[in-house]
N, C-alpha and C. Protein backbone atom coordinates (compact mmCIF):
# COMPACT_ATOMS: atom_id res chain seq x y z
N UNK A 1 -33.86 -17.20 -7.78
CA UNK A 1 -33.92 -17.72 -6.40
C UNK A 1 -35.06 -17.04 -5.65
N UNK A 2 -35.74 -17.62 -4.73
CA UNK A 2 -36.52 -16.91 -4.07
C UNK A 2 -36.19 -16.38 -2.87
N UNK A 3 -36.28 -15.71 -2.09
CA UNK A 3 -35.94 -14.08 -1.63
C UNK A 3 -37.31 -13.32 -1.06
N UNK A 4 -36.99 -12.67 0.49
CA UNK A 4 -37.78 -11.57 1.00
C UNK A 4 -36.50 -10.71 1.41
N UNK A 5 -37.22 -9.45 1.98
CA UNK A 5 -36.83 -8.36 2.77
C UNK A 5 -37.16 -7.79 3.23
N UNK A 6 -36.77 -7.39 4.50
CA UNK A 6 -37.94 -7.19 5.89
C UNK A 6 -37.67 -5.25 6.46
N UNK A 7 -38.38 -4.96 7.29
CA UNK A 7 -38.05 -3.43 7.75
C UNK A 7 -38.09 -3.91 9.09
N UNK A 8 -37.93 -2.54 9.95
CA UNK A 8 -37.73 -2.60 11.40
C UNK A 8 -38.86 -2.53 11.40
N UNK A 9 -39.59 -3.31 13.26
CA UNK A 9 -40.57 -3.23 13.57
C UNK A 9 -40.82 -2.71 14.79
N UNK A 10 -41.44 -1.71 15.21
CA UNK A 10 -42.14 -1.28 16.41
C UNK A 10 -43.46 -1.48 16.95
N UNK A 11 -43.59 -1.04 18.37
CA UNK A 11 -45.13 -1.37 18.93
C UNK A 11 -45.27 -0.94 20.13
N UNK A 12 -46.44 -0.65 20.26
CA UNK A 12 -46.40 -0.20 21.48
C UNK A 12 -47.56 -0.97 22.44
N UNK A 13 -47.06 -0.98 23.95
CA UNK A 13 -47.87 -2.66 24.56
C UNK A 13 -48.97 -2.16 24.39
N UNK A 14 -49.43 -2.94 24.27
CA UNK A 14 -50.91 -3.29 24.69
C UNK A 14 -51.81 -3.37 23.29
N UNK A 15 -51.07 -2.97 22.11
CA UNK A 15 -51.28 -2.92 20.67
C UNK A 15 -51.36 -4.27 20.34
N UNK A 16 -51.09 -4.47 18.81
CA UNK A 16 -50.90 -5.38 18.22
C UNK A 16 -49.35 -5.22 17.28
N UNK A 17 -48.68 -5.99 17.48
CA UNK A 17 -47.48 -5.84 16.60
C UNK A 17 -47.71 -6.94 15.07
N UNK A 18 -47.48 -6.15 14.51
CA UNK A 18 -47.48 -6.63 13.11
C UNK A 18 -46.10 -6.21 12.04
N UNK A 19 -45.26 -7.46 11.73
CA UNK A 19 -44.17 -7.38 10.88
C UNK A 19 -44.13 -8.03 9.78
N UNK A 20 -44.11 -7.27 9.01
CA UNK A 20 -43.98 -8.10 7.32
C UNK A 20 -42.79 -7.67 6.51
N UNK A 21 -42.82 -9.03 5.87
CA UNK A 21 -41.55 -9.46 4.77
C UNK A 21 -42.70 -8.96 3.79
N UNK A 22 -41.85 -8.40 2.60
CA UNK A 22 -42.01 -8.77 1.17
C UNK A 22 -41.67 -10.26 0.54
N UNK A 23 -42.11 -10.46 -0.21
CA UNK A 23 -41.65 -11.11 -1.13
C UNK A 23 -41.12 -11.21 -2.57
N UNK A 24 -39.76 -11.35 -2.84
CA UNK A 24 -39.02 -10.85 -3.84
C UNK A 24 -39.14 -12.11 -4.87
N UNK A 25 -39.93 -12.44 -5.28
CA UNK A 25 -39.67 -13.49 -6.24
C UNK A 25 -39.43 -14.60 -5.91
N UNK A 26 -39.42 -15.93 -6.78
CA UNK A 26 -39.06 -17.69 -6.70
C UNK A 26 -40.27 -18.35 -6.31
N UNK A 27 -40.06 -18.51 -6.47
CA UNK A 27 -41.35 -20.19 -5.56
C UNK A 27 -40.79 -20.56 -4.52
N UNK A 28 -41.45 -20.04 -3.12
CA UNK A 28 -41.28 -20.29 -1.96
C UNK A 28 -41.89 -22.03 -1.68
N UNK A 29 -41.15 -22.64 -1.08
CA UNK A 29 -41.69 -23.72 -0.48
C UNK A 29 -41.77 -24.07 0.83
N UNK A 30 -41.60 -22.73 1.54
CA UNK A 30 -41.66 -22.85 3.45
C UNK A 30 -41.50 -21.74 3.76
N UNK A 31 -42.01 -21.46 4.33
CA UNK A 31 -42.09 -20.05 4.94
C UNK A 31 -42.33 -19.99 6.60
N UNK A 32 -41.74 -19.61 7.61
CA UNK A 32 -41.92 -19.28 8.94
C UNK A 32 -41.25 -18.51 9.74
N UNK A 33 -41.50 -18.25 10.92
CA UNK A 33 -41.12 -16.89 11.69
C UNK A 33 -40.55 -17.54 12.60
N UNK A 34 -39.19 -16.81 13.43
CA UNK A 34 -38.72 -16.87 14.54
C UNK A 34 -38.76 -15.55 15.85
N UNK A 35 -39.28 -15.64 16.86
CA UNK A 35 -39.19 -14.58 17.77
C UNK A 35 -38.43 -14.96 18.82
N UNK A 36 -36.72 -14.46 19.00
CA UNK A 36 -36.35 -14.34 20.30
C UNK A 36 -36.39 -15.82 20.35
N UNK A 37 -35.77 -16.55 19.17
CA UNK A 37 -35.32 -17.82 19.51
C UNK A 37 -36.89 -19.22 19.25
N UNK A 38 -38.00 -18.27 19.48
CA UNK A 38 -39.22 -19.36 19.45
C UNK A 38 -39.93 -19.12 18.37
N UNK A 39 -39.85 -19.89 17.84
CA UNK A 39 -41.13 -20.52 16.30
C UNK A 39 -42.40 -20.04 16.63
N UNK A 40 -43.04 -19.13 15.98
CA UNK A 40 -44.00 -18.78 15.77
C UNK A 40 -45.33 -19.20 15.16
N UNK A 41 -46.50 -20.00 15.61
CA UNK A 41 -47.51 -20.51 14.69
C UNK A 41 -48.31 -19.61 15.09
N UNK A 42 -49.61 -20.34 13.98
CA UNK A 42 -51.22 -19.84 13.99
C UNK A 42 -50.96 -18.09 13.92
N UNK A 43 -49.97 -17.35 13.70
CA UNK A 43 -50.05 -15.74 13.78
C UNK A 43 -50.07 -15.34 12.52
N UNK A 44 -49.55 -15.87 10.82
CA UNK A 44 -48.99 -15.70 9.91
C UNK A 44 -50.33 -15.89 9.36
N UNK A 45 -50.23 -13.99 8.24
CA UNK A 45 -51.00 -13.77 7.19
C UNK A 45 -50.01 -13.79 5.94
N UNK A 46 -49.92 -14.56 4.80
CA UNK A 46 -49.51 -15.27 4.34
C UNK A 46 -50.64 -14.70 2.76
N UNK A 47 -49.68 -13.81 1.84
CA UNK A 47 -50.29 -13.43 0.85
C UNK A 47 -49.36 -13.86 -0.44
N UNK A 48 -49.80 -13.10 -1.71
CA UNK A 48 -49.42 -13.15 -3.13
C UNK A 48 -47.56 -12.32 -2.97
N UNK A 49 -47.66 -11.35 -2.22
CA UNK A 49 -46.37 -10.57 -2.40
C UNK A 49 -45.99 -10.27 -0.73
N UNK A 50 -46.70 -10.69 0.31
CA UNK A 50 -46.04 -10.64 1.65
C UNK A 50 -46.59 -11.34 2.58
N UNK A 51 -46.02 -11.21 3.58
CA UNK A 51 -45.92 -12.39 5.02
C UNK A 51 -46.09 -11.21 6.02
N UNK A 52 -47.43 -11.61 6.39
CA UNK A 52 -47.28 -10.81 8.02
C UNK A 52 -46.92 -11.73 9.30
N UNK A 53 -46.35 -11.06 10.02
CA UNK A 53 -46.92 -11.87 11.50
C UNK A 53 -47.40 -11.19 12.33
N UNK A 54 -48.41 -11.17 12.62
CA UNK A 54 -49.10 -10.78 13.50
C UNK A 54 -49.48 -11.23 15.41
N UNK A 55 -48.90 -10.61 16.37
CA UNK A 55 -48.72 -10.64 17.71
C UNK A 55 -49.88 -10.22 18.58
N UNK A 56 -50.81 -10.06 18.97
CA UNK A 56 -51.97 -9.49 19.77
C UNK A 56 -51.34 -9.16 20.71
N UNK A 57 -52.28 -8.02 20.90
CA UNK A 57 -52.02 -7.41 22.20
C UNK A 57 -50.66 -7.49 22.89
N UNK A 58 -49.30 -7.25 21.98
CA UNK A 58 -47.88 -7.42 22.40
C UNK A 58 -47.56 -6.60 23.59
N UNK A 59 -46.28 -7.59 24.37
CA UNK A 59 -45.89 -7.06 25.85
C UNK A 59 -44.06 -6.74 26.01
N UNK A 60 -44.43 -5.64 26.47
CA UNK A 60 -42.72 -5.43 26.42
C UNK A 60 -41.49 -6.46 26.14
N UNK A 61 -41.83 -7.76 26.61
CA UNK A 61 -40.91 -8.84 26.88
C UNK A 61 -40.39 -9.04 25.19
N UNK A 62 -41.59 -8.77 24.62
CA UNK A 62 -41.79 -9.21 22.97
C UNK A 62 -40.48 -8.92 22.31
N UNK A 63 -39.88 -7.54 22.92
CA UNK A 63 -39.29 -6.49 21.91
C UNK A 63 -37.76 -7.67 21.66
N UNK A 64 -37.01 -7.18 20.90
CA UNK A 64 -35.52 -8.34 20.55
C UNK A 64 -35.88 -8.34 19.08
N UNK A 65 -35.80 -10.07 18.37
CA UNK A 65 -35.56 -9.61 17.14
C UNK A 65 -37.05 -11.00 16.44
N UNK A 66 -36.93 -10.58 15.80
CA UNK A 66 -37.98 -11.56 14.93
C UNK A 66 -37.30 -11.64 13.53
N UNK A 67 -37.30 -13.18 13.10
CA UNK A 67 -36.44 -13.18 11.75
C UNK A 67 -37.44 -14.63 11.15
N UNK A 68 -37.72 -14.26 9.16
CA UNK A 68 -38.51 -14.66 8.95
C UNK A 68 -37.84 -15.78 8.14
N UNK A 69 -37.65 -17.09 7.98
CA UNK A 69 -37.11 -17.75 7.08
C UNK A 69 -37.89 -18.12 5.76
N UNK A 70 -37.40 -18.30 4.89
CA UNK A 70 -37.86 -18.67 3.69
C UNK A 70 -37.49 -19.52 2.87
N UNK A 71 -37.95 -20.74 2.39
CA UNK A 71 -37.09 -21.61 1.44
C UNK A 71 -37.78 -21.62 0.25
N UNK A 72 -36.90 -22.05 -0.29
CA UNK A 72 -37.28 -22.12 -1.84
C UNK A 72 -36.87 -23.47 -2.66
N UNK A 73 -37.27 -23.22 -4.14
CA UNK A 73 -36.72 -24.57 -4.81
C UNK A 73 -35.38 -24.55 -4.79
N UNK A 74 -34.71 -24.91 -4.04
CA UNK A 74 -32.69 -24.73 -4.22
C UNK A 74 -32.19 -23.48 -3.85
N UNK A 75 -32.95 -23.00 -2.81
CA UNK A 75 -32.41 -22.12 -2.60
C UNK A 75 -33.23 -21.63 -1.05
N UNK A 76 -32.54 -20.60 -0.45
CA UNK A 76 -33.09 -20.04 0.99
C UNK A 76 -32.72 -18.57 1.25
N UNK A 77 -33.27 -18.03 2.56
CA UNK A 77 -33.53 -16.92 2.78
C UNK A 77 -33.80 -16.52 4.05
N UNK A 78 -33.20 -15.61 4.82
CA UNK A 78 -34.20 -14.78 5.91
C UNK A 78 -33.73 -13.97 5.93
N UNK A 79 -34.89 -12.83 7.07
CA UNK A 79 -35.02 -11.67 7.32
C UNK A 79 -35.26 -11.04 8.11
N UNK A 80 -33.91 -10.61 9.10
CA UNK A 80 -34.60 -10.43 10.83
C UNK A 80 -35.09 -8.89 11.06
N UNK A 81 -36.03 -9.11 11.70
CA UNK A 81 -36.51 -7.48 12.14
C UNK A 81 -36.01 -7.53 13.53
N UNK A 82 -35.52 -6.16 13.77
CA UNK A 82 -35.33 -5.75 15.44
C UNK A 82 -36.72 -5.05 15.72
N UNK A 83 -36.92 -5.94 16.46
CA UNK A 83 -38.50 -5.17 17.74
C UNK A 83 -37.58 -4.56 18.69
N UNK A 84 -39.07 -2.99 18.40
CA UNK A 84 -38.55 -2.60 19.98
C UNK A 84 -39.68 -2.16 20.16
N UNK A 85 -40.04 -2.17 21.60
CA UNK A 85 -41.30 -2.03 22.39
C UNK A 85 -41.30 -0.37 23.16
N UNK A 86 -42.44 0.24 23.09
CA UNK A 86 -42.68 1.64 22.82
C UNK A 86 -43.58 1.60 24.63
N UNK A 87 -42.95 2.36 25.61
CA UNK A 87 -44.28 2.38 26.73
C UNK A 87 -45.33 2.98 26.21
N UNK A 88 -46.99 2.29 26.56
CA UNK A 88 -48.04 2.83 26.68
C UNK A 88 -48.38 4.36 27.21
N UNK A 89 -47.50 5.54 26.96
CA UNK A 89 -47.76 6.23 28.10
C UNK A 89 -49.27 7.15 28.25
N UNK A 90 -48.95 7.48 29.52
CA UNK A 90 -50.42 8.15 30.06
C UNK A 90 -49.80 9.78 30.39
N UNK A 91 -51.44 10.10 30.08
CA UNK A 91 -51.16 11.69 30.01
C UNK A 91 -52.64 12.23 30.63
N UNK A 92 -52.06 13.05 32.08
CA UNK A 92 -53.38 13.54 32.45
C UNK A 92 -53.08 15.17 32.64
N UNK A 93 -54.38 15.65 32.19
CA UNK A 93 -54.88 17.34 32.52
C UNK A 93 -55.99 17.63 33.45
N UNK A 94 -55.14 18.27 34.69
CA UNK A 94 -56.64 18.86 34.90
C UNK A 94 -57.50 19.88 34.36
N UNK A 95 -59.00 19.28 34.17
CA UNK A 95 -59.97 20.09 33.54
C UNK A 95 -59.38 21.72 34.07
N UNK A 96 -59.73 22.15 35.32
CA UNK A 96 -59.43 23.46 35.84
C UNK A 96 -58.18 23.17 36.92
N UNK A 97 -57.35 24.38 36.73
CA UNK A 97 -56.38 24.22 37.85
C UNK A 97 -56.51 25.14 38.85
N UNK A 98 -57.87 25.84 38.77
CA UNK A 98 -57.92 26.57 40.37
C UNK A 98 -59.57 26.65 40.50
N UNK A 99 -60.13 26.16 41.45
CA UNK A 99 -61.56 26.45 41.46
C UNK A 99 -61.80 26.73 43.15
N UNK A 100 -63.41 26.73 43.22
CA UNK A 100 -63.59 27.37 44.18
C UNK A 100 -64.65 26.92 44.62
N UNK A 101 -64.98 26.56 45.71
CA UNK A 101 -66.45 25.84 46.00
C UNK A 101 -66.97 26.13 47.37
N UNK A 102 -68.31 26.51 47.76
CA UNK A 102 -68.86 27.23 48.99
C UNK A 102 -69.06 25.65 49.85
N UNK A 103 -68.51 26.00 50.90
CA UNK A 103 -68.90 25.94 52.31
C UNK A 103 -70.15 25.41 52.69
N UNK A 104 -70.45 24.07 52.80
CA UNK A 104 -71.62 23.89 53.16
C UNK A 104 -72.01 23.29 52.28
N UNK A 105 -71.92 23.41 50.75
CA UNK A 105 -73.01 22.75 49.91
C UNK A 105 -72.25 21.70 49.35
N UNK A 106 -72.56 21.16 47.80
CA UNK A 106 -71.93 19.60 47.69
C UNK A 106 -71.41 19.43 46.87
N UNK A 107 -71.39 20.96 45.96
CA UNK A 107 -71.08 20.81 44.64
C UNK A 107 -69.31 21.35 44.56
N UNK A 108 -68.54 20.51 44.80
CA UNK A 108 -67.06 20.50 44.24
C UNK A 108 -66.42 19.29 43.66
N UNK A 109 -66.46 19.32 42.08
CA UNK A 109 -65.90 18.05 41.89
C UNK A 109 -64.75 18.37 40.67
N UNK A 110 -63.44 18.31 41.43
CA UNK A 110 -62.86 18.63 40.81
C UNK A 110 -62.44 16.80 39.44
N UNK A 111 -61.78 17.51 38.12
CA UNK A 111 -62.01 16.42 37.23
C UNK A 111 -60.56 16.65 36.04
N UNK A 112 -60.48 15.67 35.49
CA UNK A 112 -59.00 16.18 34.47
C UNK A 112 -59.54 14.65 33.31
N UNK A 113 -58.91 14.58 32.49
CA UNK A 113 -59.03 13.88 31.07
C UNK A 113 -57.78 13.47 31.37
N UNK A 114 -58.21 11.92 31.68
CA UNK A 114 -56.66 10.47 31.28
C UNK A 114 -56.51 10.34 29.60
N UNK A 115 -55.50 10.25 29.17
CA UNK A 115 -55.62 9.48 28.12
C UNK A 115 -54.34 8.75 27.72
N UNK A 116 -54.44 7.24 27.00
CA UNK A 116 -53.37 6.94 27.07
C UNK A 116 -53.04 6.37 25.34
N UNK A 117 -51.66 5.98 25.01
CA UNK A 117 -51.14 5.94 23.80
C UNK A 117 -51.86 5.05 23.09
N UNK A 118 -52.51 4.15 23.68
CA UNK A 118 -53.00 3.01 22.89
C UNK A 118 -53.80 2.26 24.14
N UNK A 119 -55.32 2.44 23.59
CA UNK A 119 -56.63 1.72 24.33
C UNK A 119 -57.08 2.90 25.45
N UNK A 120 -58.28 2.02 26.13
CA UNK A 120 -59.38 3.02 26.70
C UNK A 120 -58.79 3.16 27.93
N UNK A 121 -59.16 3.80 28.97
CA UNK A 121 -58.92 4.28 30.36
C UNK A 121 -59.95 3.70 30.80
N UNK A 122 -60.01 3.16 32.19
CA UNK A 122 -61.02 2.30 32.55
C UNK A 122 -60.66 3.04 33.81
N UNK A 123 -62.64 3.83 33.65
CA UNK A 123 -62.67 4.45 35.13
C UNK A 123 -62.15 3.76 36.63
N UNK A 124 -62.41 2.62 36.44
CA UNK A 124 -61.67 2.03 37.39
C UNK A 124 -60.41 1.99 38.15
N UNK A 125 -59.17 2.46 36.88
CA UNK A 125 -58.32 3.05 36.80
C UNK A 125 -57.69 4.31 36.96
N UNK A 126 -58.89 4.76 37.34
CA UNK A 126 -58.09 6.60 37.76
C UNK A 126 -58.90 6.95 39.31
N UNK A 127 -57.79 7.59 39.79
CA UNK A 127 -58.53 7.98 41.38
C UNK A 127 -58.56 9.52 41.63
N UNK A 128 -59.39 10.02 42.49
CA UNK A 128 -59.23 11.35 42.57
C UNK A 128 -58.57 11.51 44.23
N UNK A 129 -57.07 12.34 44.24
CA UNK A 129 -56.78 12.25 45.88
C UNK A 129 -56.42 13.77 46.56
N UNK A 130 -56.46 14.00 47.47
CA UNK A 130 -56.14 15.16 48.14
C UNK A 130 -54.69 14.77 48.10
N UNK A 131 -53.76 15.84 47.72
CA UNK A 131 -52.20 16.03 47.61
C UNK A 131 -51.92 17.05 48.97
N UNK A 132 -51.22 16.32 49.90
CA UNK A 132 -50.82 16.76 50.93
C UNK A 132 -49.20 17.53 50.64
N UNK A 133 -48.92 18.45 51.74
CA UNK A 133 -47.91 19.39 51.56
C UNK A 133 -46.15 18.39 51.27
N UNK A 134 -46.71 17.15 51.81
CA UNK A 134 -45.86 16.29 52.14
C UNK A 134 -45.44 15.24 50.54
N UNK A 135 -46.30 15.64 50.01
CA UNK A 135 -46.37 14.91 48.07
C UNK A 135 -47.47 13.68 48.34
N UNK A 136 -47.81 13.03 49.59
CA UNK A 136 -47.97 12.50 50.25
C UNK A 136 -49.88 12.20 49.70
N UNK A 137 -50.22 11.19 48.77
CA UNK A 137 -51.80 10.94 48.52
C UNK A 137 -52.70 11.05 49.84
N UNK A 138 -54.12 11.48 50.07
CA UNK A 138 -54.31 11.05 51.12
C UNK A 138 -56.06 11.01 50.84
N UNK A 139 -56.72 10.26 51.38
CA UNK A 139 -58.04 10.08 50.34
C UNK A 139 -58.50 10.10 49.34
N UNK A 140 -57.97 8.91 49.22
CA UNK A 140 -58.16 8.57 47.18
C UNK A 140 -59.86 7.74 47.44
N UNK A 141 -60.02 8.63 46.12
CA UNK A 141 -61.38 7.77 45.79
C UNK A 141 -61.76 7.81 44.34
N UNK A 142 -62.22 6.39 43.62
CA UNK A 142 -62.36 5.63 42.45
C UNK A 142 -63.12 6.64 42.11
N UNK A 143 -62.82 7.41 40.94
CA UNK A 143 -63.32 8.40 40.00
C UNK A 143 -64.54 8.19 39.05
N UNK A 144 -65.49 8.79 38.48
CA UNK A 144 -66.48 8.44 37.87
C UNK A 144 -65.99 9.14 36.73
N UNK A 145 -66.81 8.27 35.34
CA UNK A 145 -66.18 8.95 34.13
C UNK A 145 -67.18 9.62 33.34
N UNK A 146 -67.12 10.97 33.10
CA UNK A 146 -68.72 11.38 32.74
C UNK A 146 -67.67 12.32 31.51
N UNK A 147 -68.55 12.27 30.33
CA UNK A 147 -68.48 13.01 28.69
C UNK A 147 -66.68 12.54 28.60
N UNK A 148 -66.07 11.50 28.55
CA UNK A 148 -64.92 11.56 28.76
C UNK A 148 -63.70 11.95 29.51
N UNK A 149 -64.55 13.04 30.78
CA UNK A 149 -63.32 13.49 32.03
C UNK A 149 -63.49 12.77 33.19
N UNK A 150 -63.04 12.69 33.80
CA UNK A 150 -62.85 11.79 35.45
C UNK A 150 -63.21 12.48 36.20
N UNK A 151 -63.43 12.53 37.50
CA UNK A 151 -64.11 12.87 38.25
C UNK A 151 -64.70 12.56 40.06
N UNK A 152 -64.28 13.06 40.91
CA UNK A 152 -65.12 12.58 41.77
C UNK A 152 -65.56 13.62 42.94
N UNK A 153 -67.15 13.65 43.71
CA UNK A 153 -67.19 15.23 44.28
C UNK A 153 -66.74 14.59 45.49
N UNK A 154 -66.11 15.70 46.07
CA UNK A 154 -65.37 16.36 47.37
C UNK A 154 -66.54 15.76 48.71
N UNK A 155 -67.60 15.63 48.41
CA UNK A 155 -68.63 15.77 49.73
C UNK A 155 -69.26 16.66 49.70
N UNK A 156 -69.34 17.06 50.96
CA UNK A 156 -69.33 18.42 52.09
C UNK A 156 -68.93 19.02 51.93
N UNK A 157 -68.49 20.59 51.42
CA UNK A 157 -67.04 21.27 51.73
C UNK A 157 -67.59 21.88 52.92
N UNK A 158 -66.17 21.38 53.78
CA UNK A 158 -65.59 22.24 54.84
C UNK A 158 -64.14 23.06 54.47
N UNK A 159 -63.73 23.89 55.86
CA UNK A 159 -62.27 24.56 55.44
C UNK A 159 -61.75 23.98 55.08
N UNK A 160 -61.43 22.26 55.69
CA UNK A 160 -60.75 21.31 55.22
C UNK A 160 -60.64 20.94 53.66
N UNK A 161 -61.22 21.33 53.23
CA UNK A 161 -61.41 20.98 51.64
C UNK A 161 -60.62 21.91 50.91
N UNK A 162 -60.16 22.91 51.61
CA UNK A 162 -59.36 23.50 50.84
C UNK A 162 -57.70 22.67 50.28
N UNK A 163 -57.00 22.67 49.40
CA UNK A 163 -56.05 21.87 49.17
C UNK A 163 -55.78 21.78 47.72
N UNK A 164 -54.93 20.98 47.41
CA UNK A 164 -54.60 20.27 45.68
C UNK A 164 -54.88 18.97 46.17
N UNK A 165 -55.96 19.12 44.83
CA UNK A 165 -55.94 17.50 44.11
C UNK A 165 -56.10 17.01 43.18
N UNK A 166 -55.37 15.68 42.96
CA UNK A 166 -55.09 15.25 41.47
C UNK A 166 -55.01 14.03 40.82
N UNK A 167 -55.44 13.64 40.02
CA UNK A 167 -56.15 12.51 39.07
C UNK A 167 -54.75 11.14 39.21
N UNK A 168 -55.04 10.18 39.41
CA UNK A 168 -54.34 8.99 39.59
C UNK A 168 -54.65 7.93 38.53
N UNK A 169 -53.48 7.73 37.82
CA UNK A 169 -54.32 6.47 36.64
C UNK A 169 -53.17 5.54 37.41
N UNK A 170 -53.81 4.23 37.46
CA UNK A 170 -52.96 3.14 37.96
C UNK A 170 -53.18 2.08 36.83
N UNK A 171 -51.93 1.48 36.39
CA UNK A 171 -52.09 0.21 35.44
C UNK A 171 -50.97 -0.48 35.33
N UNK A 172 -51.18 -2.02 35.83
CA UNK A 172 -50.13 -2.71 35.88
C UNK A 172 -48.97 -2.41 37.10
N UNK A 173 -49.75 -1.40 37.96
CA UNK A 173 -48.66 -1.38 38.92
C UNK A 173 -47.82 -0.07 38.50
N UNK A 174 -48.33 0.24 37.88
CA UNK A 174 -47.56 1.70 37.55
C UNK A 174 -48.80 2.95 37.55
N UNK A 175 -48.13 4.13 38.64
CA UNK A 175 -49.11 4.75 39.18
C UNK A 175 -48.26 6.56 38.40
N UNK A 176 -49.75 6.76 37.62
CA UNK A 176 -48.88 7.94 37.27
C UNK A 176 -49.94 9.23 37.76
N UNK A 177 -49.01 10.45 38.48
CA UNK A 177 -50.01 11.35 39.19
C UNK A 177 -50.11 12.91 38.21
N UNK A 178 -51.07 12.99 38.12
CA UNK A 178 -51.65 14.17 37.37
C UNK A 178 -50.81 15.58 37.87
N UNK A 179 -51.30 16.95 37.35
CA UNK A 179 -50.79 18.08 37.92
C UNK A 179 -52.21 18.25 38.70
N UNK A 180 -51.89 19.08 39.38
CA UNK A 180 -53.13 19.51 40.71
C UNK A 180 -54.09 20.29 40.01
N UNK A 181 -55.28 20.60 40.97
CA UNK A 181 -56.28 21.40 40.67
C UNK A 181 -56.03 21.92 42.22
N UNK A 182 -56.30 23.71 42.19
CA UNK A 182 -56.26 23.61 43.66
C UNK A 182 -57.38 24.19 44.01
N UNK A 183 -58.01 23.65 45.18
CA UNK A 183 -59.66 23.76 45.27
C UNK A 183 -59.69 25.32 46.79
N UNK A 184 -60.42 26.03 46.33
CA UNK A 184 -60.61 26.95 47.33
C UNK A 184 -61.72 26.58 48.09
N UNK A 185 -61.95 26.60 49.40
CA UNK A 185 -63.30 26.32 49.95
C UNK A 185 -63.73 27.67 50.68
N UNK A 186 -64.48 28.45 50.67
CA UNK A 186 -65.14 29.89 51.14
C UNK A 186 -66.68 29.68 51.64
């Protein structure tokens, strides 16, 4: 009889999810995928000893079950995988967590390294803000991305510049805030 058997499948968004059956023998005469109730086309790599399906760039919603059917000459088969969907998470450091910058001149830019589980950080995506006593953001400004760290300078320093501040990656509406750098101004 012909026959697959499948493993669990994971992913994490913004990846690609990819689940494959083996194939255990018979002469298959149909082969296709179900996700979460909907028929799956155009995704299926389709070999000598296995069946992928392949998902682009998969989104949380994805996760549930995917089950692969199989027919044969007089005979049938499937094989459900449980998806489960993994958050993208983000992870920021600041470069230095205490610095110090004179009074008057221009050079304070404090900076930390985004990085996230799967794909690039898009400077666009990270802000640099003064952290008020209150937890409270307060002049955020779109970070520049130089040798891989983020970045953006302070100005002017005045007394005012003295404070914590700390790296903002925003994506999808989800805003995650760095640990501080705390800037001395003298």
């Amino acid at each position: 009889s012909s026959g697959i058997n499948a493993e669990y499948g994971q992913f994490i968004e913004g990846k690609d999810l990819v689940l494959e059956v083996r194939k255990v023998g018979g002469v298959i005469t149909d082969l296709y995928w179900e996700c979460n109730g909907v028929r799956m086309e155009n995704k299926i790599v389709n070999k000598k000893t296995s069946n992928k399906l392949v998902l682009k760039g998969a989104t949380a919603d994805m996760a549930g079950s995917c089950t692969c059917f199989v027919k044969g000459i007089g005979s049938q088969d499937s094989a459900e995988i449980t998806v489960e969907a993994q958050a993208n998470e983000v992870t920021i450091a600041p470069v230095k967590k205490k610095m110090t910058c004179k009074i008057g001149k221009k050079k304070c830019n404090p900076r930390c390294t985004v990085t996230k589980t799967a794909g690039t950080v898009s400077a666009k995506s990270v802000k640099i803000c003064k952290l008020l006593d209150n937890g409270k953001l307060n002049g955020c400004k779109t970070a520049k991305k130089t040798k891989g760290r983020f970045g953006k300078s302070l100005g002017k320093v005045t007394d005012k510049t003295t404070g914590n501040y700390v790296c903002v990656h925003t994506e999808d509406g989800v805003e995650t805030v760095g640990p501080p750098t705390h800037v001395t101004a003298n």
